[in-house]
Protein backbone atom coordinates (compact mmCIF):
# COMPACT_ATOMS: atom_id res chain seq x y z
CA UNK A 1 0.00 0.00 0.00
CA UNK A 2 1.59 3.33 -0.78
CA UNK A 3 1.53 6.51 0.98
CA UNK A 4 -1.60 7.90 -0.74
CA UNK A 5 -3.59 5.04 -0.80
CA UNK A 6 -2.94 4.90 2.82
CA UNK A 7 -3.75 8.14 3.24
CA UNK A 8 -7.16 7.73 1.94
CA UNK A 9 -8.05 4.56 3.96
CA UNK A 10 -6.22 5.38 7.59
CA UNK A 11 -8.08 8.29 7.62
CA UNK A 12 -11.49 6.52 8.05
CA UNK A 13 -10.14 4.33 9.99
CA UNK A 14 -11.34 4.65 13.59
CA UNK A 15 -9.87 4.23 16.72
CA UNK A 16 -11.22 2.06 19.71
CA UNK A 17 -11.22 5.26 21.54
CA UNK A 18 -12.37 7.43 18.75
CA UNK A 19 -14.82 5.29 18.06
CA UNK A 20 -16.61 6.33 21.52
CA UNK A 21 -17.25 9.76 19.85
CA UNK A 22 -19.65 10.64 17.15
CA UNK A 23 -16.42 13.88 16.82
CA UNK A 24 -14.15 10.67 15.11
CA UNK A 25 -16.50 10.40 12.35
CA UNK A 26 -15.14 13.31 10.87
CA UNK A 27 -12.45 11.23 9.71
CA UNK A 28 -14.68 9.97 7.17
CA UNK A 29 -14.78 13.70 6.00
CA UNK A 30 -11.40 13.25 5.79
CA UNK A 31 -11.00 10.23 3.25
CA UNK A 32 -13.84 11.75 1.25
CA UNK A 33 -11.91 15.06 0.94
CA UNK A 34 -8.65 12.64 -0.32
CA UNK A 35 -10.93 11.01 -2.91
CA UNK A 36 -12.08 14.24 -4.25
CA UNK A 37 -8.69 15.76 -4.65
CA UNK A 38 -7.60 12.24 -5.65
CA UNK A 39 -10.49 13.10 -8.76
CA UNK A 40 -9.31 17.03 -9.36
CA UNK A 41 -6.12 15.83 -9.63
CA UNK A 42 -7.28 13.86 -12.75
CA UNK A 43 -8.88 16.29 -14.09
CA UNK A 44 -5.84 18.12 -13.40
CA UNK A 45 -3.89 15.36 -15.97
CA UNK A 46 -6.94 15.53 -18.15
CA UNK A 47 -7.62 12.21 -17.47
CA UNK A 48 -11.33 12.90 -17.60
CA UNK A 49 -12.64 9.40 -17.68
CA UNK A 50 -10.95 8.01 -15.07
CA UNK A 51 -11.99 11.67 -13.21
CA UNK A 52 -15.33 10.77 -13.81
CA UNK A 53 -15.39 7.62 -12.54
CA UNK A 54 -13.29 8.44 -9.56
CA UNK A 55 -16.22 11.19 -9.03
CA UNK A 56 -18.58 8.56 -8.88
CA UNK A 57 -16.48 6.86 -6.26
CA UNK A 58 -16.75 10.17 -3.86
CA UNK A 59 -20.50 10.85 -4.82
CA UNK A 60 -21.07 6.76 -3.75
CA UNK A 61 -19.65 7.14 -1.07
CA UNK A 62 -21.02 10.80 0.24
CA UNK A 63 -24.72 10.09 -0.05
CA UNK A 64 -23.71 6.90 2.09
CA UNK A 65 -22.38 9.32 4.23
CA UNK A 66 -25.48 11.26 4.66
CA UNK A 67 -27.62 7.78 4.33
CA UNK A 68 -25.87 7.51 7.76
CA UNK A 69 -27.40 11.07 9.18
CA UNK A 70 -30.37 11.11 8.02
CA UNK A 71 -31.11 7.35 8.96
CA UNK A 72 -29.52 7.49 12.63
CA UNK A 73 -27.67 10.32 13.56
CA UNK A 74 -30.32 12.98 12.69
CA UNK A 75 -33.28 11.28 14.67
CA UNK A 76 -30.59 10.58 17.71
CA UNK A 77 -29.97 14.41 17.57
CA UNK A 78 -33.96 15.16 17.48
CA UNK A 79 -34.70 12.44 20.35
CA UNK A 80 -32.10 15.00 22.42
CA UNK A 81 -34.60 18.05 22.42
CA UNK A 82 -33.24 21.59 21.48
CA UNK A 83 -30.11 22.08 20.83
CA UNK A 84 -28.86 25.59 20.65
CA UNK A 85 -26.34 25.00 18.17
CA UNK A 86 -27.78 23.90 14.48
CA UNK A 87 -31.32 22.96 13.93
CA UNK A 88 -31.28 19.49 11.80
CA UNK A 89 -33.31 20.97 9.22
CA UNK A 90 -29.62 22.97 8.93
CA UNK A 91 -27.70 19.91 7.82
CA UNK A 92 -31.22 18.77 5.69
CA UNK A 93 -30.00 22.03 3.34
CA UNK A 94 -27.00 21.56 3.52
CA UNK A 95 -27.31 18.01 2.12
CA UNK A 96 -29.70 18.95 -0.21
CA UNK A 97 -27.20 21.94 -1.48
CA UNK A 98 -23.67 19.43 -1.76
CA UNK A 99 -26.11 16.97 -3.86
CA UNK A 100 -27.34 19.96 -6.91
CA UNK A 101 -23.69 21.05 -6.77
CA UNK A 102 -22.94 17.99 -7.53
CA UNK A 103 -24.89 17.04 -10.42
CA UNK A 104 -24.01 20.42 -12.09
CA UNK A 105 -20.02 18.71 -11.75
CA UNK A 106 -21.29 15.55 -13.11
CA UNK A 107 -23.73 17.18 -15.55
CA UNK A 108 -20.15 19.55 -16.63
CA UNK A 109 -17.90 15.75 -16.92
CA UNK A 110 -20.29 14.27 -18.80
CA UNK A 111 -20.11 16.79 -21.21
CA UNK A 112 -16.27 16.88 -20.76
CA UNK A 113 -16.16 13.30 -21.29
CA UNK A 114 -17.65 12.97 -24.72
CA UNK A 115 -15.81 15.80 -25.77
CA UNK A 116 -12.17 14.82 -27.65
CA UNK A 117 -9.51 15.63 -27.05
CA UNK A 118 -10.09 16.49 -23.48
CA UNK A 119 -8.93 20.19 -22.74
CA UNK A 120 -7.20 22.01 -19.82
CA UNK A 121 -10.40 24.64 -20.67
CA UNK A 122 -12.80 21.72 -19.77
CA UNK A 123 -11.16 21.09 -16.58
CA UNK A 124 -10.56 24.54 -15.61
CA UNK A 125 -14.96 24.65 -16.14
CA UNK A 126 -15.17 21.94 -13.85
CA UNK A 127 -12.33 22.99 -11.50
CA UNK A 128 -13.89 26.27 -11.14
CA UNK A 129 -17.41 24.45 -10.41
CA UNK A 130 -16.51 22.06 -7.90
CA UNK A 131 -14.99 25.38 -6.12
CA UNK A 132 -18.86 25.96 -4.57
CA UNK A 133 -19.02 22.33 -4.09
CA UNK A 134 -15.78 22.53 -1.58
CA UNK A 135 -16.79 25.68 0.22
CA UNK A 136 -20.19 24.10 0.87
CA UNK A 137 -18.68 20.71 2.37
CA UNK A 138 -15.95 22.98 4.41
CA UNK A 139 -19.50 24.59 6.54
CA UNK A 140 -21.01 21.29 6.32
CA UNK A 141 -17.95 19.85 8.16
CA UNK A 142 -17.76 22.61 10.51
CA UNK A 143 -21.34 22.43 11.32
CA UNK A 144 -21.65 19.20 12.00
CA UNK A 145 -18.33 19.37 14.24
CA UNK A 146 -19.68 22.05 16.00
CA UNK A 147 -23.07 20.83 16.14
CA UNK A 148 -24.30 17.33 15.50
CA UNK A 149 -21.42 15.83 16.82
CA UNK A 150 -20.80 17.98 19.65
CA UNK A 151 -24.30 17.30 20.70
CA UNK A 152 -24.57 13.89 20.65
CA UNK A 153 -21.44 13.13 22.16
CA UNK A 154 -22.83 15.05 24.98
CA UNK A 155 -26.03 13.63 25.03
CA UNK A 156 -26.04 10.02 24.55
CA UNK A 157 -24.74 7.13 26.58
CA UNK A 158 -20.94 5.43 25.59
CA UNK A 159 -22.51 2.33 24.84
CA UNK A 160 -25.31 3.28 22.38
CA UNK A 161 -22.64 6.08 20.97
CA UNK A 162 -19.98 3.19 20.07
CA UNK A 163 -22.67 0.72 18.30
CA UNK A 164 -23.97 4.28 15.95
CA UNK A 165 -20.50 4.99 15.30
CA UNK A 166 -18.94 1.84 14.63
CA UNK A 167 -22.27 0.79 12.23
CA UNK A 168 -21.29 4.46 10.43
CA UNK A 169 -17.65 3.70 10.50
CA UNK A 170 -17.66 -0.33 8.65
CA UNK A 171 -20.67 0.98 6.48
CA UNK A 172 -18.37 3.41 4.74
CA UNK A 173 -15.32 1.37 5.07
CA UNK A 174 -17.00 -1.53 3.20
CA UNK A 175 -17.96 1.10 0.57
CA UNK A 176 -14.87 2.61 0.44
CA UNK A 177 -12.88 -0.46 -0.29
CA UNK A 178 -15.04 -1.89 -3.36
CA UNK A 179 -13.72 1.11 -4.64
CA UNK A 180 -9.62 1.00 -3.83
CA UNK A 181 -9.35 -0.66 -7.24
CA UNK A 182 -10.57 1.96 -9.24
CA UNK A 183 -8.49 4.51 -6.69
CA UNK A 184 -5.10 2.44 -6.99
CA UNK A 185 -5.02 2.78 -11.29
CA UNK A 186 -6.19 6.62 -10.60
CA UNK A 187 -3.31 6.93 -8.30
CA UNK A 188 -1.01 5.25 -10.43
CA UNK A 189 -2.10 6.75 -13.51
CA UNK A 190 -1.84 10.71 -11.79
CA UNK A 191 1.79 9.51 -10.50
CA UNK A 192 2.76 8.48 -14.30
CA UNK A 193 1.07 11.76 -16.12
CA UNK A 194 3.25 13.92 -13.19
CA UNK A 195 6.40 12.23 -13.80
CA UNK A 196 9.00 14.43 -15.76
């Protein structure tokens, strides 16, 4: 395993202490942020295929993500009462916003894909694009840190925090490595298109 493909799977790996704390799931932020750089990085090489598939890999792997929220951690939050922080209808938006920016990127590499020879103009487009995308999953992150997490760390018992966590935690892991595959030839193809 090299250092990048290590990167993106120690990174949602959890701890047996983490995994006490609904604040470790943000490493899962973590390996999805290294599989979308892992994709602009293709486009990048104008690889746009492969950058559309490795999109697909992130997008997979980010509605599981929020599969996970909405299912269990969202209800867990609204079984607490009030919190002052974030209202859940707050991270409802914000899921709903990440998704449309999304299929405007895939709607753009679709287009980019069909399109030969790729250009660096098509992947500045999409570059430029997936700009809103980042900024929105930066507050997301920071919300949920500050919020979601925060709260139910506080608010609900080791033992029932541990199984929600650790469910979370394998769900994504399983997930994530169907798709180490696909991420190893990306890897190695963005290594050989750098080389000078």
């Amino acid at each position: 395993m090299n250092t990048d493909e290590h990167d993106l799977t120690s990174s949602a790996r959890l701890s047996d202490v983490g995994a006490t704390h609904f604040e470790s799931l943000r490493a899962l932020h973590r390996t999805l942020d290294a599989v979308f750089t892992l994709h602009q990085e293709l486009l990048v090489v104008l690889e746009m295929g492969l950058a559309a598939d490795v999109f697909d890999t992130h997008l997979l792997l980010l509605r599981l993500h929020m599969k996970h929220e909405e299912d269990w951690l969202l209800p867990a939050y609204r079984a607490l009462g009030a919190w002052p922080r974030f209202p859940e209808v707050l991270y409802l938006g914000q899921h709903r916003k990440l998704l449309a920016q999304l299929e405007r990127v895939r709607s753009r590499l679709s287009q980019s894909r069909l399109a030969r020879p790729s250009t660096p103009r098509a992947a500045v487009a999409i570059l430029e694009l997936e700009t809103t995308y980042k900024h929105l999953s930066e507050h997301h992150d920071q919300a949920e840190a500050q919020g979601l997490f925060k709260a139910l760390d506080a608010g609900i018992p080791v033992s029932e925090r541990y199984w929600l966590v650790q469910r979370c935690s394998d769900e994504f892991l399983l997930a994530l490595n169907s798709g180490l595959p696909l991420l190893r030839r990306a890897r190695q193809r963005v290594s050989e298109r750098t080389r000078g």
